[in-house]
Protein backbone atom coordinates (compact mmCIF):
# COMPACT_ATOMS: atom_id res chain seq x y z
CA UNK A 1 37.60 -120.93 -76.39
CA UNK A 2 40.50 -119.34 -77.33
CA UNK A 3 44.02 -119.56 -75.65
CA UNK A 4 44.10 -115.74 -75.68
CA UNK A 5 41.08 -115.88 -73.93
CA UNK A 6 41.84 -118.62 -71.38
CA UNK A 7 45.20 -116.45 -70.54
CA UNK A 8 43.23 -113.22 -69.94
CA UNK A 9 40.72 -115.31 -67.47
CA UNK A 10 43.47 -116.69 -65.42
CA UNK A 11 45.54 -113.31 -65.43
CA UNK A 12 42.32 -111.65 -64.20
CA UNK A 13 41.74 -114.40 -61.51
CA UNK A 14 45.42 -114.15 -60.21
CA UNK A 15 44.78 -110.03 -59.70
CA UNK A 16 41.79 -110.27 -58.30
CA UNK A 17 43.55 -113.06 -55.83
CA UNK A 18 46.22 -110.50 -55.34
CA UNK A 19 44.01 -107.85 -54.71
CA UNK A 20 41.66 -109.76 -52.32
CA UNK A 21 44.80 -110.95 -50.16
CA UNK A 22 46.48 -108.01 -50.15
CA UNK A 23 43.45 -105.57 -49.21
CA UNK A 24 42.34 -107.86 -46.60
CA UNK A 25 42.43 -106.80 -43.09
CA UNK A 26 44.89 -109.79 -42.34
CA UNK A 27 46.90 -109.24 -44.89
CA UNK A 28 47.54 -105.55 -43.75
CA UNK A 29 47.99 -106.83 -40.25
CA UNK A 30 50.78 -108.84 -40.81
CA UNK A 31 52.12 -106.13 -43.24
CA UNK A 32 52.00 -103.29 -40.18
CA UNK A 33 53.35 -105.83 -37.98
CA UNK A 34 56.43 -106.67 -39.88
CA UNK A 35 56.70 -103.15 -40.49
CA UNK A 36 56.54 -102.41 -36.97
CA UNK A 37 59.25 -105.48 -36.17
CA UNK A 38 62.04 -103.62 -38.96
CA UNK A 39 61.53 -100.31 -36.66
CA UNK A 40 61.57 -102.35 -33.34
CA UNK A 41 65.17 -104.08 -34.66
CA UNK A 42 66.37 -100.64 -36.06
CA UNK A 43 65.40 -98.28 -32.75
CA UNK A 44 66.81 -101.42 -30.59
CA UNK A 45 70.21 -101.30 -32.97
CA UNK A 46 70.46 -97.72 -32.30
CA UNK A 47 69.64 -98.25 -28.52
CA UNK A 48 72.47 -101.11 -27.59
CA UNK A 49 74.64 -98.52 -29.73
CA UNK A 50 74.04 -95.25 -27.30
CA UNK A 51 74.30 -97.68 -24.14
CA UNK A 52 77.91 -99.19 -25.40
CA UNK A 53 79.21 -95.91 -26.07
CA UNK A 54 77.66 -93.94 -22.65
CA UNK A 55 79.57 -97.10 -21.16
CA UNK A 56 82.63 -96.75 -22.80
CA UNK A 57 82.31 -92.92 -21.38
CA UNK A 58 81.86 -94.09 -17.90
CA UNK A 59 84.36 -96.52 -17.99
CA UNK A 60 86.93 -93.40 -19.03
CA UNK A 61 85.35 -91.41 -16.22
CA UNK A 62 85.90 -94.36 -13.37
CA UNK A 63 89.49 -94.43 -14.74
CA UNK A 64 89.92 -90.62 -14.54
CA UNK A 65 88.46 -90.32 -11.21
CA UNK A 66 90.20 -93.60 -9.91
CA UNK A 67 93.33 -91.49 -10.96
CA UNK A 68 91.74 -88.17 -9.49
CA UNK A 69 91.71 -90.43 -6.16
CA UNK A 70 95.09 -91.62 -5.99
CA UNK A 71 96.25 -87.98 -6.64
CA UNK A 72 94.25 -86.62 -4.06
CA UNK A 73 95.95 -89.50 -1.45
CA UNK A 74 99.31 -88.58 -2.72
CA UNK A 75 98.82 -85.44 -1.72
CA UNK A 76 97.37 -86.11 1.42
CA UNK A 77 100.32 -88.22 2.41
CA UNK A 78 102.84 -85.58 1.56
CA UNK A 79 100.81 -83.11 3.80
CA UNK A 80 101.23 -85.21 6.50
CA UNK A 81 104.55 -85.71 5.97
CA UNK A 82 104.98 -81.93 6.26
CA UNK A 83 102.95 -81.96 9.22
CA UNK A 84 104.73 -84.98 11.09
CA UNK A 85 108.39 -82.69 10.32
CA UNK A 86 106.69 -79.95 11.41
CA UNK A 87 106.33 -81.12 14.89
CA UNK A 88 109.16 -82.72 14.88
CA UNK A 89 111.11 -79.75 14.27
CA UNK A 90 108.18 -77.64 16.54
CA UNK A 91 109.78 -80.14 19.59
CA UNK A 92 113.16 -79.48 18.61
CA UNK A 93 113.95 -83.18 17.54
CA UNK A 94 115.24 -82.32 14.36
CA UNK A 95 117.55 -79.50 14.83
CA UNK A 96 120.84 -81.11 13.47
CA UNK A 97 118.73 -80.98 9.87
CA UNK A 98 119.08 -77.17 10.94
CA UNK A 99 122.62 -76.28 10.73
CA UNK A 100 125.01 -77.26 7.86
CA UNK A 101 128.22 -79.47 8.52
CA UNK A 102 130.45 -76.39 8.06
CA UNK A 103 128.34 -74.70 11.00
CA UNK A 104 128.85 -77.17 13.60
CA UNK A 105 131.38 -75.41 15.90
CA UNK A 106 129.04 -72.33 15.95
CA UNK A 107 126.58 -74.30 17.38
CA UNK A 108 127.88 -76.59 19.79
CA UNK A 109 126.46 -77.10 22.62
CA UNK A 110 122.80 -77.03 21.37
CA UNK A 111 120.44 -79.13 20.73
CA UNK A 112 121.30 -79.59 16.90
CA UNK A 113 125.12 -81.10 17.84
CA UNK A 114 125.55 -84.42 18.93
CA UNK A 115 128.04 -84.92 21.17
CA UNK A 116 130.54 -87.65 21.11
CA UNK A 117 128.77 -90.28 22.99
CA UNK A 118 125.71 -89.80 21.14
CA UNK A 119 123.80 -87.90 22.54
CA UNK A 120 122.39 -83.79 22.53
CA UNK A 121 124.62 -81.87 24.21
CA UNK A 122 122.09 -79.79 25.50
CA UNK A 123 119.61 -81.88 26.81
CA UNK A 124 117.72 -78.75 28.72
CA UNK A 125 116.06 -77.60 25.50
CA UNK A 126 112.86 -76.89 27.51
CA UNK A 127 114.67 -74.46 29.76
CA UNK A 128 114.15 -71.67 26.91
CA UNK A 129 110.47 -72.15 26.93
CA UNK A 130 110.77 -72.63 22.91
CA UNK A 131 111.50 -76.21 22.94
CA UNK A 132 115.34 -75.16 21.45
CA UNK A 133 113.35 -73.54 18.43
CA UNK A 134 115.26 -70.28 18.56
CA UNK A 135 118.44 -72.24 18.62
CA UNK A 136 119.36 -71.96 14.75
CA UNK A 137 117.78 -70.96 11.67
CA UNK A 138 119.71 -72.12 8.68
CA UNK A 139 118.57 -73.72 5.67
CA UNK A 140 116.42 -77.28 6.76
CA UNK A 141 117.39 -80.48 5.54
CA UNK A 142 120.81 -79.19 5.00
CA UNK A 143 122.39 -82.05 6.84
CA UNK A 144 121.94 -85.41 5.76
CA UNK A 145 122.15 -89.20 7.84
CA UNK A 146 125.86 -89.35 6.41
CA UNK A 147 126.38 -86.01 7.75
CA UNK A 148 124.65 -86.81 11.42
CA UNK A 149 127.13 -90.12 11.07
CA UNK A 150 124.29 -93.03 10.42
């Protein structure tokens, strides 16, 4: 036999070899399955992607609400504030903030001037039924603790 011959026998033997393994039903098993594995990997990729960003989006949205929060109690306290000086000065503990320091002698004798040992001068502020409300109406917080002498 020829060489040429023996070549051509052995090329035909390694396609038919070829052939038979890849058209076997093994052969395309294992082909689908790897297949199948490179879309697993690629939809899990894109999967671990969409959860690290949602995360990184609810991460911002705890801090903006956290922040949201701590608004929301700041303004709670200063509405209490304003509530706690508005019964203060409802009770008519608070009228020296009332008048300025240039206004004292107009209102001496009232509730909102201290006398000199310390005290209100007029300590009957519930004989006007207001609580010494309608005992000045100036501009509040006018006076300060330096003015009142603390």
């Amino acid at each position: 036999m020829s060489t040429g011959v023996i070549i051509a026998i052995v090329v035909v033997v390694l396609v038919v070899a070829v052939i038979a393994t890849v058209a076997s039903p093994k052969a395309r098993v294992k082909r689908r399955e790897r297949e199948l594995g490179q879309r697993r990997e690629r939809v899990v990729g894109e999967h671990r992607e969409q959860a690290e960003e949602r995360d990184l989006r609810a991460q911002e949205a705890e801090k903006q609400a956290q922040l949201a929060q701590a608004e929301a109690q700041r303004q709670r306290a200063e509405a209490d504030l304003h509530e706690t000086r508005a019964n203060v000065h409802e009770q008519g503990l608070a009228d020296h903030e009332l008048i300025r320091s240039d206004e004292r002698d107009r209102f001496a004798g009232t509730s909102a001037v201290e006398t000199t040992d310390g005290e209100a001068a007029a300590d009957d502020r519930g004989a006007t039924g207001d609580g010494g409300a309608s005992t000045a109406t100036g501009d509040h917080g006018a006076r300060t603790s330096a003015d009142r002498g603390i």
